[in-house]
Protein backbone atom coordinates (compact mmCIF):
# COMPACT_ATOMS: atom_id res chain seq x y z
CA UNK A 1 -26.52 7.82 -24.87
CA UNK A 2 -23.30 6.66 -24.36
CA UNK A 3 -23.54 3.94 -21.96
CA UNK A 4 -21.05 3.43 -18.67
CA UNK A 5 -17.39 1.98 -18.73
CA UNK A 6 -17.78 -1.77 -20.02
CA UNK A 7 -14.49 -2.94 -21.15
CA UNK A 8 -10.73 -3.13 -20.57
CA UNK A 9 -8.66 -0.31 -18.99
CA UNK A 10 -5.52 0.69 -19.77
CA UNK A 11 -3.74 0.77 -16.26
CA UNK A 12 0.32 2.12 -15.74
CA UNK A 13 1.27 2.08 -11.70
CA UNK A 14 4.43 2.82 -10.85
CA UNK A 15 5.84 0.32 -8.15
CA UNK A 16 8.77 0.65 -5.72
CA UNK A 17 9.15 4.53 -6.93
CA UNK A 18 9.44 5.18 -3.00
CA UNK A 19 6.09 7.23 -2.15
CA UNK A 20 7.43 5.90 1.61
CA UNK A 21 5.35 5.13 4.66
CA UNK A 22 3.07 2.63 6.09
CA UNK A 23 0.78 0.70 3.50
CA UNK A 24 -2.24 2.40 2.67
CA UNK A 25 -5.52 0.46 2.59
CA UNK A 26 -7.74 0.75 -0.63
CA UNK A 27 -10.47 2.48 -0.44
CA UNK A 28 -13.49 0.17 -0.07
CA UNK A 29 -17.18 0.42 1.50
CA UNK A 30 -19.52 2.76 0.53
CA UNK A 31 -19.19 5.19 -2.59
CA UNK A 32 -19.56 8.87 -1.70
CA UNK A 33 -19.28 11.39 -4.20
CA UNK A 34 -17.50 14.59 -3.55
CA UNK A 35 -19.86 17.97 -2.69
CA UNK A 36 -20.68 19.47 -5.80
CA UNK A 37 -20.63 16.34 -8.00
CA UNK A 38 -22.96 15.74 -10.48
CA UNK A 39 -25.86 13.55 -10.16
CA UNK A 40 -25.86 9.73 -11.92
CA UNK A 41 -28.09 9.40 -14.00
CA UNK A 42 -27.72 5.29 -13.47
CA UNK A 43 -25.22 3.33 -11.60
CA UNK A 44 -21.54 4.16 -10.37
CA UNK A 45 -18.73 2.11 -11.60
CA UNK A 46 -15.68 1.36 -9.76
CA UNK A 47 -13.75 0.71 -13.04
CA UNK A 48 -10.49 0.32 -11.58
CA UNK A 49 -8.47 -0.35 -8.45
CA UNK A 50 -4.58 -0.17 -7.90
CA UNK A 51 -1.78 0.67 -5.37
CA UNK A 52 1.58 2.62 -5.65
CA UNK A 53 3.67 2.45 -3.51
CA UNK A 54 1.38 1.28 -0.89
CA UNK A 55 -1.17 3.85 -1.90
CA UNK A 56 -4.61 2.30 -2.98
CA UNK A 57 -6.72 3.74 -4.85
CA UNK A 58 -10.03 2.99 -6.88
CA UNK A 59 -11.90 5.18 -9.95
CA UNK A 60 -15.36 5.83 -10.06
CA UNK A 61 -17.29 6.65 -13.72
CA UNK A 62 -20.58 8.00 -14.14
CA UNK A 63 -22.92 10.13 -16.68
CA UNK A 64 -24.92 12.82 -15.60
CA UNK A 65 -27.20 14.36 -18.82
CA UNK A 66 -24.05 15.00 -21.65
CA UNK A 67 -21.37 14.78 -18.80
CA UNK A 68 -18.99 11.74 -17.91
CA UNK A 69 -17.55 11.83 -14.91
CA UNK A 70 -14.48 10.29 -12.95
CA UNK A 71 -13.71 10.40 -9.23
CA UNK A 72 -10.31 9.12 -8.58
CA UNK A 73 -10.32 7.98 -4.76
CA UNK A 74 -7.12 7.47 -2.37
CA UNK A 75 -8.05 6.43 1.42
CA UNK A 76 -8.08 10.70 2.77
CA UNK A 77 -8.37 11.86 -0.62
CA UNK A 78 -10.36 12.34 -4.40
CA UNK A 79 -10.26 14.28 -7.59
CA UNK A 80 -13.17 14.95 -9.67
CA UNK A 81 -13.20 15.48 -12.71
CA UNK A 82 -16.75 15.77 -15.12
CA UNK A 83 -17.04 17.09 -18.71
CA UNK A 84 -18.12 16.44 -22.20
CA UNK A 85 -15.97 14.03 -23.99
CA UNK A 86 -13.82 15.86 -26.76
CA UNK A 87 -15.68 13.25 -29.49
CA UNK A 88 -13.38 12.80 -32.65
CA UNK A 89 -9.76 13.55 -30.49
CA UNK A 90 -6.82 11.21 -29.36
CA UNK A 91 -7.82 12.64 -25.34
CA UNK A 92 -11.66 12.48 -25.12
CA UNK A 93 -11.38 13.83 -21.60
CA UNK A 94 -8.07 14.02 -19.65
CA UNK A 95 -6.64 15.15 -16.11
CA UNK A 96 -3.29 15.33 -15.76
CA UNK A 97 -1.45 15.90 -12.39
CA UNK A 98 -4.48 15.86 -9.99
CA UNK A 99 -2.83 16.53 -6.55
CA UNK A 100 -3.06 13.69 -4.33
CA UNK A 101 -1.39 14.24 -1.58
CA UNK A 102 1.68 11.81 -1.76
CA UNK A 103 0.76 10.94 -5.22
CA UNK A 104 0.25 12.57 -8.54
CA UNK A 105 -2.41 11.10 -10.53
CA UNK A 106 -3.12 11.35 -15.01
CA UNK A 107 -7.06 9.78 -15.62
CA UNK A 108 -9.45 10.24 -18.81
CA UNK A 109 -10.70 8.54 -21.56
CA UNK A 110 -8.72 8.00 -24.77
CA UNK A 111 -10.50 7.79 -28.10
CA UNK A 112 -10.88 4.13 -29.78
CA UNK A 113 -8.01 5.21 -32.46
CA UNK A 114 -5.70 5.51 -29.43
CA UNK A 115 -3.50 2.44 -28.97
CA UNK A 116 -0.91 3.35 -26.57
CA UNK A 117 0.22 6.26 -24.51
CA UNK A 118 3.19 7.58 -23.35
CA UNK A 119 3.80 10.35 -20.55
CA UNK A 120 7.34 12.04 -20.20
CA UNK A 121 8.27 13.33 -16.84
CA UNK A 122 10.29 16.17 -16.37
CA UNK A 123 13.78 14.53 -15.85
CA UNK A 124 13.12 13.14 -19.27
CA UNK A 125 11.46 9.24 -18.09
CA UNK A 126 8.95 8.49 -20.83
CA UNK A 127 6.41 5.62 -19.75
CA UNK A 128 4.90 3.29 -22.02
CA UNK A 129 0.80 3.74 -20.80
CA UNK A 130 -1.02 0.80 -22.97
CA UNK A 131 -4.33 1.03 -24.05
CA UNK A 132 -6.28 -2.06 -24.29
CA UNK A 133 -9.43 -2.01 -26.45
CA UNK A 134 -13.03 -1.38 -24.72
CA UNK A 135 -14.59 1.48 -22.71
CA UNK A 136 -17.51 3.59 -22.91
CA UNK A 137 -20.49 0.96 -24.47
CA UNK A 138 -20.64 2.09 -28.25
CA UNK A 139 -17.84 4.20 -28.58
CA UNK A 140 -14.66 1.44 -27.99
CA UNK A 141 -12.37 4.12 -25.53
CA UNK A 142 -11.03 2.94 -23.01
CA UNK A 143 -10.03 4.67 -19.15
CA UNK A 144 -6.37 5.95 -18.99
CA UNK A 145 -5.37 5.89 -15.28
CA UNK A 146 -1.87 6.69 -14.62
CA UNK A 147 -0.94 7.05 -10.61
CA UNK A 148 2.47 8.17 -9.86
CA UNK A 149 5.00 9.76 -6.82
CA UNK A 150 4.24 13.48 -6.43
CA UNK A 151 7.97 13.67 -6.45
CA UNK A 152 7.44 13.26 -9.88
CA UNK A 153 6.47 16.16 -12.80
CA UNK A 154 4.57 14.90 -15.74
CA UNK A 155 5.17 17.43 -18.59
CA UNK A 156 3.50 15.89 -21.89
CA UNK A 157 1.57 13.02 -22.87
CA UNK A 158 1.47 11.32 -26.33
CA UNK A 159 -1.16 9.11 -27.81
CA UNK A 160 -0.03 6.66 -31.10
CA UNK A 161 -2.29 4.55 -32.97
CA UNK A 162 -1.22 1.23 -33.85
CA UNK A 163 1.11 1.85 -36.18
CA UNK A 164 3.02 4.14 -33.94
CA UNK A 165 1.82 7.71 -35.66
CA UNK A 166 1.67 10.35 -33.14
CA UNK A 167 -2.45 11.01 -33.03
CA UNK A 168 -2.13 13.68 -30.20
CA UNK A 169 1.10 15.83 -28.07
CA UNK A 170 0.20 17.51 -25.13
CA UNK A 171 2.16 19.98 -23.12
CA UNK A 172 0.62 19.64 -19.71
CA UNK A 173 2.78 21.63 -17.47
């Protein structure tokens, strides 16, 4: 078995992009899983916390039997998103554009051969995403968690290994 989240995470959060409003609060206290979600088979990991622009939010990652999941949480609102990882790609498991209400949100797992990633938006932005090395226990991916203004439009993201070859392209409007 594949073990839960141990090492480093990649992390891109846009600041000052304008999301507007009053601060959010991170989400804290007590982890609740959304209806429907698979049941741990061990412990929940927060594996990472952030805020955009003033928008906190945390990720949760799990395994239930051959699934790994991640539950991306704002204060009001979370995505989930569970699935086998795609073993031997650039983009084990990836969910790109998860509605969050004033934010957009990209989260997965990246394969160990994955050193950076970029994501273009649709007025042509590319943003450097780095990975840093660690992840699932065994494997050496890492979490990509990418939380951005839902005024913006992701349309592809790239993964390169370390000597910048493209490993992966995906179209993802």
């Amino acid at each position: 078995m594949r073990g839960i989240l141990t090492g480093l995470i990649a992390i891109l959060v846009f600041t000052g992009c304008g999301i507007g409003g009053s601060p959010v609060p991170m989400p804290t206290g007590p982890i609740d899983l959304l209806p429907g979600a698979p049941e741990p088979d061990g412990e929940i990991t927060v594996a990472a916390t952030g805020v955009v622009g003033g928008a906190g939010w945390r990720i949760l990652v799990w395994e239930s039997g051959d699934l790994v999941c991640r539950q991306l949480d704002l204060v009001t609102i979370s995505n989930l998103d569970c699935g086998p990882l795609a073993e031997g790609e650039p983009f084990l498991s990836v969910t790109v554009g998860a509605d969050m209400g004033t934010v957009r949100a990209v989260h997965g797992f990246v394969d160990e051969s994955v050193e950076s990633v970029s994501a273009r938006a649709a007025d042509g932005t590319t943003y450097d995403v780095p990975v840093i090395p660690g992840g699932i226990a065994g494997s050496g991916s890492g979490l990509l968690v990418m939380v951005y203004p839902a005024t913006d439009t992701i349309v592809s993201i790239t993964a390169y290994s370390a000597d910048g070859i493209v490993l992966n392209s995906q179209d993802v409007r």
